[in-house]
C-alpha atoms as a PDB file:
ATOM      1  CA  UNK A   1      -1.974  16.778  -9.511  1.00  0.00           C
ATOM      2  CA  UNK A   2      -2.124  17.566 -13.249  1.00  0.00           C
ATOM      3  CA  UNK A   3      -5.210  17.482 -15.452  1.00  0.00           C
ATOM      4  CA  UNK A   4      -4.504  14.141 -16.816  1.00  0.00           C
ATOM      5  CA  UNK A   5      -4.302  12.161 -13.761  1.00  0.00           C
ATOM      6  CA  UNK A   6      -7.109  11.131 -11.959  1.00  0.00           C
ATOM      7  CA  UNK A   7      -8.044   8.022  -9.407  1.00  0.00           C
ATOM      8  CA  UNK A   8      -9.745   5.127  -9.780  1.00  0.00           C
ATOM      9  CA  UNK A   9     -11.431   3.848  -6.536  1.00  0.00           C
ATOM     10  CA  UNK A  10     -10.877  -0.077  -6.132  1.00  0.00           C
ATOM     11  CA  UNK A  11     -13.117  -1.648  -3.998  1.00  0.00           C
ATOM     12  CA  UNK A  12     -11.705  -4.396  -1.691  1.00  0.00           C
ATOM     13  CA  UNK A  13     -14.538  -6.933  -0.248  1.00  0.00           C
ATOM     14  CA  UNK A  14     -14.338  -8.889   2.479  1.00  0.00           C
ATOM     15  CA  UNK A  15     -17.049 -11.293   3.557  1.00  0.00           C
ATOM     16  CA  UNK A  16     -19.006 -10.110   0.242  1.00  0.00           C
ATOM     17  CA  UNK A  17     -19.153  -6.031   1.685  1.00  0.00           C
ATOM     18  CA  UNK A  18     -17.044  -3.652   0.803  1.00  0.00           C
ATOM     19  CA  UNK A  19     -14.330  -2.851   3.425  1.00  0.00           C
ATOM     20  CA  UNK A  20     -11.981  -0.300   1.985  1.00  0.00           C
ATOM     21  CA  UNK A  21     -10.912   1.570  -1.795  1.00  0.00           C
ATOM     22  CA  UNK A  22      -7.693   1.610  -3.144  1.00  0.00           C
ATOM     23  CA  UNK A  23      -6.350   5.155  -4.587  1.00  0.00           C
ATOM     24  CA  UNK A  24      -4.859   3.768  -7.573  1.00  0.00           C
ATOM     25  CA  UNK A  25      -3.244   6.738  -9.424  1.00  0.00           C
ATOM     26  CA  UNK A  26      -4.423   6.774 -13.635  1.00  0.00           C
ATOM     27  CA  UNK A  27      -3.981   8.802 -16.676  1.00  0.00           C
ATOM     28  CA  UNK A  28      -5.868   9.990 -19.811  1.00  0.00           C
ATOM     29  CA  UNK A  29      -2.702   9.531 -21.589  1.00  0.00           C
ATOM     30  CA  UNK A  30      -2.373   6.587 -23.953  1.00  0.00           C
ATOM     31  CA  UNK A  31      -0.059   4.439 -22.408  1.00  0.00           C
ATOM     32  CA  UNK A  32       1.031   6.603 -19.835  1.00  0.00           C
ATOM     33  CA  UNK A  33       3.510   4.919 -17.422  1.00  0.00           C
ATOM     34  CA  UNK A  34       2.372   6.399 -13.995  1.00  0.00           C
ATOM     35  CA  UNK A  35       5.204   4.172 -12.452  1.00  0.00           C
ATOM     36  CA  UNK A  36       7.473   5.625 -13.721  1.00  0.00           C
ATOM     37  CA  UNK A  37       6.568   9.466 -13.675  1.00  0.00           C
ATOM     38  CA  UNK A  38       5.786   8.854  -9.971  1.00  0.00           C
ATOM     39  CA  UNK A  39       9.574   7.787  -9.267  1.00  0.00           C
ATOM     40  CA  UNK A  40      10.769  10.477 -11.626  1.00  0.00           C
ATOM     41  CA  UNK A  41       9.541  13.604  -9.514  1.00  0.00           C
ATOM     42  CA  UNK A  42      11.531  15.494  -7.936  1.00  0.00           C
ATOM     43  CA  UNK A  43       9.611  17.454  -5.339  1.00  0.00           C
ATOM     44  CA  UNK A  44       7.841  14.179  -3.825  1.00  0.00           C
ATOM     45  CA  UNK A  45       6.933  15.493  -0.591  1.00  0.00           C
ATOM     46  CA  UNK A  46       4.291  18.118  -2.590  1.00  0.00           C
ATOM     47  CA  UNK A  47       3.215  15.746  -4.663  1.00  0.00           C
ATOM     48  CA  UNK A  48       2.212  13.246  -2.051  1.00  0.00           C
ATOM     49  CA  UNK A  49       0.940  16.050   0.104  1.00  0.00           C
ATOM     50  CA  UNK A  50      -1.326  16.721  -3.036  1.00  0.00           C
ATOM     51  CA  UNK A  51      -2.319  13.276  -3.553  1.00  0.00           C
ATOM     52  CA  UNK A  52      -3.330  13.182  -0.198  1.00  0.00           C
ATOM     53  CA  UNK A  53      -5.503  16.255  -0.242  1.00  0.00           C
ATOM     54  CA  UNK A  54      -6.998  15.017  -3.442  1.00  0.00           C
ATOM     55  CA  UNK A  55      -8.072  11.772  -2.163  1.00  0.00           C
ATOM     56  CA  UNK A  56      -9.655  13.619   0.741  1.00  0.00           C
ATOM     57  CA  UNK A  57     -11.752  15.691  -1.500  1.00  0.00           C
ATOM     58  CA  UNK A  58     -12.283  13.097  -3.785  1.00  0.00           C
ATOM     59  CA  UNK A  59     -14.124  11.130  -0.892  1.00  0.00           C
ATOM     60  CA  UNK A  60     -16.109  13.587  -0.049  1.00  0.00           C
ATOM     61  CA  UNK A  61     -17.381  14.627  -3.338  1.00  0.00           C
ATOM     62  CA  UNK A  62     -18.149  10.722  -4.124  1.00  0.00           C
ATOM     63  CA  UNK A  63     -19.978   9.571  -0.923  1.00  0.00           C
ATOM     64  CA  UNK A  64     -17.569   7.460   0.411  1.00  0.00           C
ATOM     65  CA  UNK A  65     -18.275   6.724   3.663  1.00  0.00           C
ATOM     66  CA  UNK A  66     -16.027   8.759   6.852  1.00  0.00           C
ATOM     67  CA  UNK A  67     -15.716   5.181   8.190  1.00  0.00           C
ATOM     68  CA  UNK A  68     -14.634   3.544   5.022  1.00  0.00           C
ATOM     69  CA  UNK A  69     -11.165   3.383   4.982  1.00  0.00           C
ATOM     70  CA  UNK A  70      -9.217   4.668   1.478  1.00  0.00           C
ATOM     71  CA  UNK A  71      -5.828   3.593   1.142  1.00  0.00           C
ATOM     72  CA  UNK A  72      -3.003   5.392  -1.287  1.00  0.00           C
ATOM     73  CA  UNK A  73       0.418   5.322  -2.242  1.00  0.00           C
ATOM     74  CA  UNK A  74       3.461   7.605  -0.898  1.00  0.00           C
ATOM     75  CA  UNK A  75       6.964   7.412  -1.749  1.00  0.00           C
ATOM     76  CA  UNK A  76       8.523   5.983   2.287  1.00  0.00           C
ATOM     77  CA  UNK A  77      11.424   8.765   1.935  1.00  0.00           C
ATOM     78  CA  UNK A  78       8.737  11.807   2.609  1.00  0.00           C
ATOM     79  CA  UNK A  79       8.033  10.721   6.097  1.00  0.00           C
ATOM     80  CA  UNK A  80      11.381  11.937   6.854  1.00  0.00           C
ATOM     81  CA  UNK A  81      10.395  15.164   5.541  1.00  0.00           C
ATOM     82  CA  UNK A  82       9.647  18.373   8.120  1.00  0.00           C
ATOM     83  CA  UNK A  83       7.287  20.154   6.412  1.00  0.00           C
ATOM     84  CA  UNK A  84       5.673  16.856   4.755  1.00  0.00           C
ATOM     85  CA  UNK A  85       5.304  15.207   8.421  1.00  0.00           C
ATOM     86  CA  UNK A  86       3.750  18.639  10.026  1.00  0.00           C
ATOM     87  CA  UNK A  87       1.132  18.959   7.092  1.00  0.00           C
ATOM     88  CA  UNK A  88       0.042  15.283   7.672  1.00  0.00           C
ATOM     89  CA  UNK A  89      -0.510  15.590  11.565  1.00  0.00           C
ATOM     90  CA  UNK A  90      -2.580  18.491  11.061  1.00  0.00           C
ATOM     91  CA  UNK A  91      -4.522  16.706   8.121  1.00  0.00           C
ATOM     92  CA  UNK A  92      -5.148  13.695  10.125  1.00  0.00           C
ATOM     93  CA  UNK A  93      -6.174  15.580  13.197  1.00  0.00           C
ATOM     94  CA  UNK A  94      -9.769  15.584  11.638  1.00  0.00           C
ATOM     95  CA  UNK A  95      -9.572  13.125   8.414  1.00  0.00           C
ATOM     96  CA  UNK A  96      -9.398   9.424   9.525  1.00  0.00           C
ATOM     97  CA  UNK A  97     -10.003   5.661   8.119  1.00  0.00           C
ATOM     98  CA  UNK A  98      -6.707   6.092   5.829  1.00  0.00           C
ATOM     99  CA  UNK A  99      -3.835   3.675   5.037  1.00  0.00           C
ATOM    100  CA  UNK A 100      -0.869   5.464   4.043  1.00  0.00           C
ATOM    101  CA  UNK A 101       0.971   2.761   1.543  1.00  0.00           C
ATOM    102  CA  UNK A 102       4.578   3.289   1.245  1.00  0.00           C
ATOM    103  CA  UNK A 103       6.275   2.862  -1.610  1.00  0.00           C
ATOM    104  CA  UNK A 104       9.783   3.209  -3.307  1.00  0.00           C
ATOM    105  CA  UNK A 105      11.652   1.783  -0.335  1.00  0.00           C
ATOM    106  CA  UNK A 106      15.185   1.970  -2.100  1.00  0.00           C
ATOM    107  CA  UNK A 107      15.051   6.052  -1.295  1.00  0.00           C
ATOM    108  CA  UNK A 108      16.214   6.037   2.431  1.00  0.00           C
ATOM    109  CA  UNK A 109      17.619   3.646   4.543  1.00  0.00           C
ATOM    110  CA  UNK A 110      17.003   6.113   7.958  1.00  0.00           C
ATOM    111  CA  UNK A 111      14.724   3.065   9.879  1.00  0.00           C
ATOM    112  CA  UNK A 112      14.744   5.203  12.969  1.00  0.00           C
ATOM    113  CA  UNK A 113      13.432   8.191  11.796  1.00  0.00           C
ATOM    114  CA  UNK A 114      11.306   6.355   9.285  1.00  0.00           C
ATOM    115  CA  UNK A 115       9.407   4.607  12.554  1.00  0.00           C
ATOM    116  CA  UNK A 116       9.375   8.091  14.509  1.00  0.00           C
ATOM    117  CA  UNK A 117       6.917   9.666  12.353  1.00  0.00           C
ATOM    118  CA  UNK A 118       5.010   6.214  11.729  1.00  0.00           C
ATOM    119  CA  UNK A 119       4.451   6.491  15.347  1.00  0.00           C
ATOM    120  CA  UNK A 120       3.212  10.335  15.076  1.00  0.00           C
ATOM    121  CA  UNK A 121       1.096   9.802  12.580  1.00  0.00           C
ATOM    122  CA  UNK A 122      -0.343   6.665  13.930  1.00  0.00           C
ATOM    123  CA  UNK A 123      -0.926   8.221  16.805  1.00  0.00           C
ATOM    124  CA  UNK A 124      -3.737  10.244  14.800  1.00  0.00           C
ATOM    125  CA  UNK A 125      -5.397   7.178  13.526  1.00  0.00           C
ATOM    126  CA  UNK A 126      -3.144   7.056   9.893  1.00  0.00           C
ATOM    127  CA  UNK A 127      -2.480   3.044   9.392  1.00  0.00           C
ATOM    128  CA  UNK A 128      -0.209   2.060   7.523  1.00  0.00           C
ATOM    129  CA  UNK A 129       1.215  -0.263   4.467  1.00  0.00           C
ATOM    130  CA  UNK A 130       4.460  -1.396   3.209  1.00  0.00           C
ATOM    131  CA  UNK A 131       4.206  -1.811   0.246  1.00  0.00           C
ATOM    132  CA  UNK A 132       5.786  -4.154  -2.795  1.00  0.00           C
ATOM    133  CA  UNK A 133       7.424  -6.461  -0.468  1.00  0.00           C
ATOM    134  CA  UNK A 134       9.101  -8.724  -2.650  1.00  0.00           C
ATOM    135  CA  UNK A 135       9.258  -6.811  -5.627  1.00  0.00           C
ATOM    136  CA  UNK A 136      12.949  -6.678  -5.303  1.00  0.00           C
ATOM    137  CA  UNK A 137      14.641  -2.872  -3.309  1.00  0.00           C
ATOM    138  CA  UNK A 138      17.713  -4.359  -1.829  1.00  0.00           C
ATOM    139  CA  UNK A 139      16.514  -3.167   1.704  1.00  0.00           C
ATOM    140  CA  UNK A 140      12.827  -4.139   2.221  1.00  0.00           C
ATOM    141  CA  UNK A 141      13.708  -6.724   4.422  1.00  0.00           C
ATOM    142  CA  UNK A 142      14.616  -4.533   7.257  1.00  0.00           C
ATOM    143  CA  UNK A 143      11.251  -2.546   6.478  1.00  0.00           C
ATOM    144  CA  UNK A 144       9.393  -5.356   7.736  1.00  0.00           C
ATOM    145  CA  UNK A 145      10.218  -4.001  11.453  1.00  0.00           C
ATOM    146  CA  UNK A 146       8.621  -0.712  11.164  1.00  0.00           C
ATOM    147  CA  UNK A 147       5.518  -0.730  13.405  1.00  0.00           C
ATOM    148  CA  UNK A 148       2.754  -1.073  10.292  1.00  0.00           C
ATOM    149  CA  UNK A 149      -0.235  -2.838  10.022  1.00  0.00           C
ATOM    150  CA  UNK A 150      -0.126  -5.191   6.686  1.00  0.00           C
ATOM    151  CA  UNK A 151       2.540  -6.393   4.215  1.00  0.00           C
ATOM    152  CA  UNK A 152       1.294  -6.207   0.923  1.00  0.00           C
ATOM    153  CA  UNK A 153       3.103  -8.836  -0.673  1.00  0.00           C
ATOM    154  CA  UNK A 154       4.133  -8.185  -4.536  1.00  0.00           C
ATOM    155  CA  UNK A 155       2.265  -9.868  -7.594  1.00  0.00           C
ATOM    156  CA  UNK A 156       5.479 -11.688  -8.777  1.00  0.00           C
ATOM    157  CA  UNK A 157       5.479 -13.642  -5.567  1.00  0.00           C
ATOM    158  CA  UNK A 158       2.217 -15.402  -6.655  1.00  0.00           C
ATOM    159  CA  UNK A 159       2.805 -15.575  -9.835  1.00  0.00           C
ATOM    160  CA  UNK A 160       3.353 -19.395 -10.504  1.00  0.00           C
ATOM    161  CA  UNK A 161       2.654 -20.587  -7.337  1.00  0.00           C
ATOM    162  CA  UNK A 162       0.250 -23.195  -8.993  1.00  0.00           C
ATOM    163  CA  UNK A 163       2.759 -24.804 -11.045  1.00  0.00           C
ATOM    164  CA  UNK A 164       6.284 -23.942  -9.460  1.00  0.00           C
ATOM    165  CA  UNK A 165       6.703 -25.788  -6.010  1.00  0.00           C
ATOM    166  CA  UNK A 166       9.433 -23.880  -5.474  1.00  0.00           C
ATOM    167  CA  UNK A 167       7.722 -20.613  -5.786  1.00  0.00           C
ATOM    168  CA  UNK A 168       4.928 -21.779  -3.498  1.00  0.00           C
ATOM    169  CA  UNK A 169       6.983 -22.324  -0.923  1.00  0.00           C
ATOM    170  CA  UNK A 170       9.074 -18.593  -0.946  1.00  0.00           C
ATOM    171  CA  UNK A 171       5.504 -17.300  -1.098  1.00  0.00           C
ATOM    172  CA  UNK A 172       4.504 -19.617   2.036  1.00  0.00           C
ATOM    173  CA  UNK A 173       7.886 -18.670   4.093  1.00  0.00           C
ATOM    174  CA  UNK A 174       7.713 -15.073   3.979  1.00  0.00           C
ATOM    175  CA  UNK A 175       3.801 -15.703   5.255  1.00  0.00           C
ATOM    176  CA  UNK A 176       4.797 -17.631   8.124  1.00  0.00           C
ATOM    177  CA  UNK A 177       7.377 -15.243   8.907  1.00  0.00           C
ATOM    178  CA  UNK A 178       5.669 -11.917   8.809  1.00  0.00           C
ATOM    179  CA  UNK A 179       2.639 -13.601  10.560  1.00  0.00           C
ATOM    180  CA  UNK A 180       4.144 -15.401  13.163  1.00  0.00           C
ATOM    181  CA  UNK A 181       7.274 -13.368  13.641  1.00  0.00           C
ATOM    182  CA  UNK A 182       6.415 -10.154  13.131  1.00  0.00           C
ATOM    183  CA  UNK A 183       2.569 -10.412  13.958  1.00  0.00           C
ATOM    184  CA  UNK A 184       1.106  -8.221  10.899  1.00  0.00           C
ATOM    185  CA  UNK A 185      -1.340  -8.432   8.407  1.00  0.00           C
ATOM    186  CA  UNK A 186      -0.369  -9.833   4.598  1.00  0.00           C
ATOM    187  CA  UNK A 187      -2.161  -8.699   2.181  1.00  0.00           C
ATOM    188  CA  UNK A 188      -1.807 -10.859  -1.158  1.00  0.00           C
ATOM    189  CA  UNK A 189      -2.824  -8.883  -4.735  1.00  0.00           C
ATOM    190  CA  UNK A 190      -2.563  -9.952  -8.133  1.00  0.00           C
ATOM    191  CA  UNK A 191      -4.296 -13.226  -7.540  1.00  0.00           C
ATOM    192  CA  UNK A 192      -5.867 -14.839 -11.220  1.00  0.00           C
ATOM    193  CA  UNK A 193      -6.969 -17.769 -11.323  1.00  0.00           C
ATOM    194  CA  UNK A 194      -8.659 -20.202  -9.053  1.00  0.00           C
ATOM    195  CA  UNK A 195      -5.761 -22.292  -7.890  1.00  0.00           C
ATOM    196  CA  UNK A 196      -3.673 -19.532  -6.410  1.00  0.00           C
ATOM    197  CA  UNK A 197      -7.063 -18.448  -4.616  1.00  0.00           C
ATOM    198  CA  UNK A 198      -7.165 -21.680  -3.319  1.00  0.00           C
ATOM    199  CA  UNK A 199      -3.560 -22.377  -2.612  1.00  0.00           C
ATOM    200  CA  UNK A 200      -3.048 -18.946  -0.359  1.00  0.00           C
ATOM    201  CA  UNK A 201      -6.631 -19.433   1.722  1.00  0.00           C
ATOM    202  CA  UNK A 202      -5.282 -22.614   2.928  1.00  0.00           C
ATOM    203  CA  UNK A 203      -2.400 -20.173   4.826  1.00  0.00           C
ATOM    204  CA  UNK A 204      -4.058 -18.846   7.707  1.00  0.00           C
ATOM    205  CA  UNK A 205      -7.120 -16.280   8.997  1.00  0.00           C
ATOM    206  CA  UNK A 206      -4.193 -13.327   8.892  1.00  0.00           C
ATOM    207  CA  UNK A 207      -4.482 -12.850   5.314  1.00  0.00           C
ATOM    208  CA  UNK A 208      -6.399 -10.962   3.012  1.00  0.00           C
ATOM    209  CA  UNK A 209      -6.448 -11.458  -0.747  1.00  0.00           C
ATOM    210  CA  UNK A 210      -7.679  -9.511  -3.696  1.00  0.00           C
ATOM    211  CA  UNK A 211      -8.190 -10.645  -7.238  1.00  0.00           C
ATOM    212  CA  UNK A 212      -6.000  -8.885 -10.263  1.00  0.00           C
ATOM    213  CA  UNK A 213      -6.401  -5.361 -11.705  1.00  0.00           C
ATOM    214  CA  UNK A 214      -6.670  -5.229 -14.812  1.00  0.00           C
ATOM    215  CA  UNK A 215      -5.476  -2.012 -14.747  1.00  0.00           C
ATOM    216  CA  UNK A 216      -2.907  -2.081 -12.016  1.00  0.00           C
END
């Protein structure tokens, strides 16, 4: 971590309490594209072991509660990593209530090894994410398999889905297919207005949804 990034802690609600933050990574730059200086580095595995040890301390020294789960971003590739993967299990021996994200699926296409450590680390309490489904890496689809908890469908999947039939019902498919298929969680973001909220509550009890960021 470098002295001009920080987090912001996004609440998520559900039933009007707060059930979990988000980690979402920010800078005091102008204009600063954290996208795309988070895809550019080149020793990932430290940085996400950072990130991680940040959050930690960042919960501690804020009062969030032990059994209020954070959730933050890593890039998938760095579960395939040795040192990254021993770090973590001896992190999460003590540290629980986090959702590991995964991002920046177009860096490895090793699904076996990818759902050996998922199982490791899940086997300390870490859940897990994938991330951006739908935001377009050529081979997402065969992500969905891994044994995580929630799809976190990507913003340009609802975006539309009000006025665009069409759209609706690609959004609608991939719900019925990760929920019934694949048994897992969705988890819709980027929702802004109140027709979308309206249109995806209709889908099912397996869903949660959170309104736009602002400063996603």
């Amino acid at each position: 971590m470098t002295d001009e990034l920080y987090f912001k802690y996004q609440p998520r609600y559900y039933h009007g309490e707060i059930s979990s933050y988000e980690a979402l990574l920010r800078s005091h730059i102008d204009n600063f594209n954290v996208e795309a200086f988070v895809y550019s580095i080149k020793c990932s595995a430290s940085f996400d072991l950072n990130i991680i040890l940040k959050v930690l301390q960042d919960r501690k020294s804020l009062h969030i509660c032990d059994d209020v789960s954070i959730s933050l971003n890593i890039s998938i590739a760095n579960l395939l990593d040795e040192k990254f993967m021993h770090q973590c299990l001896e992190i999460f021996e003590d540290e629980k209530n986090i959702t590991l994200e995964l991002t920046n699926h177009d860096q490895t296409d090793d699904f076996n090894g990818l759902q050996k450590s998922i199982l490791l680390l899940k086997n300390k309490g870490v859940k897990f994410a994938l991330d951006d489904y739908g935001k377009g890496y050529l081979n997402t689809d065969n992500f969905l398999y891994l044994d995580v908890d929630y799809i976190k469908l990507d913003r340009k999947l609802i975006r539309n889905i009000n006025t665009n039939y069409i759209t609706y019902s690609v959004l609608k498919a991939k719900y019925d297919h990760i929920i019934n298929v694949l048994g897992k969680v969705v988890i819709i973001e980027g929702i802004e207005t109140f027709e979308q909220f309206n249109l995806v509550k209709e889908f099912g009890a397996r869903l949660l949804f959170f309104k736009a960021n602002s400063d996603y």
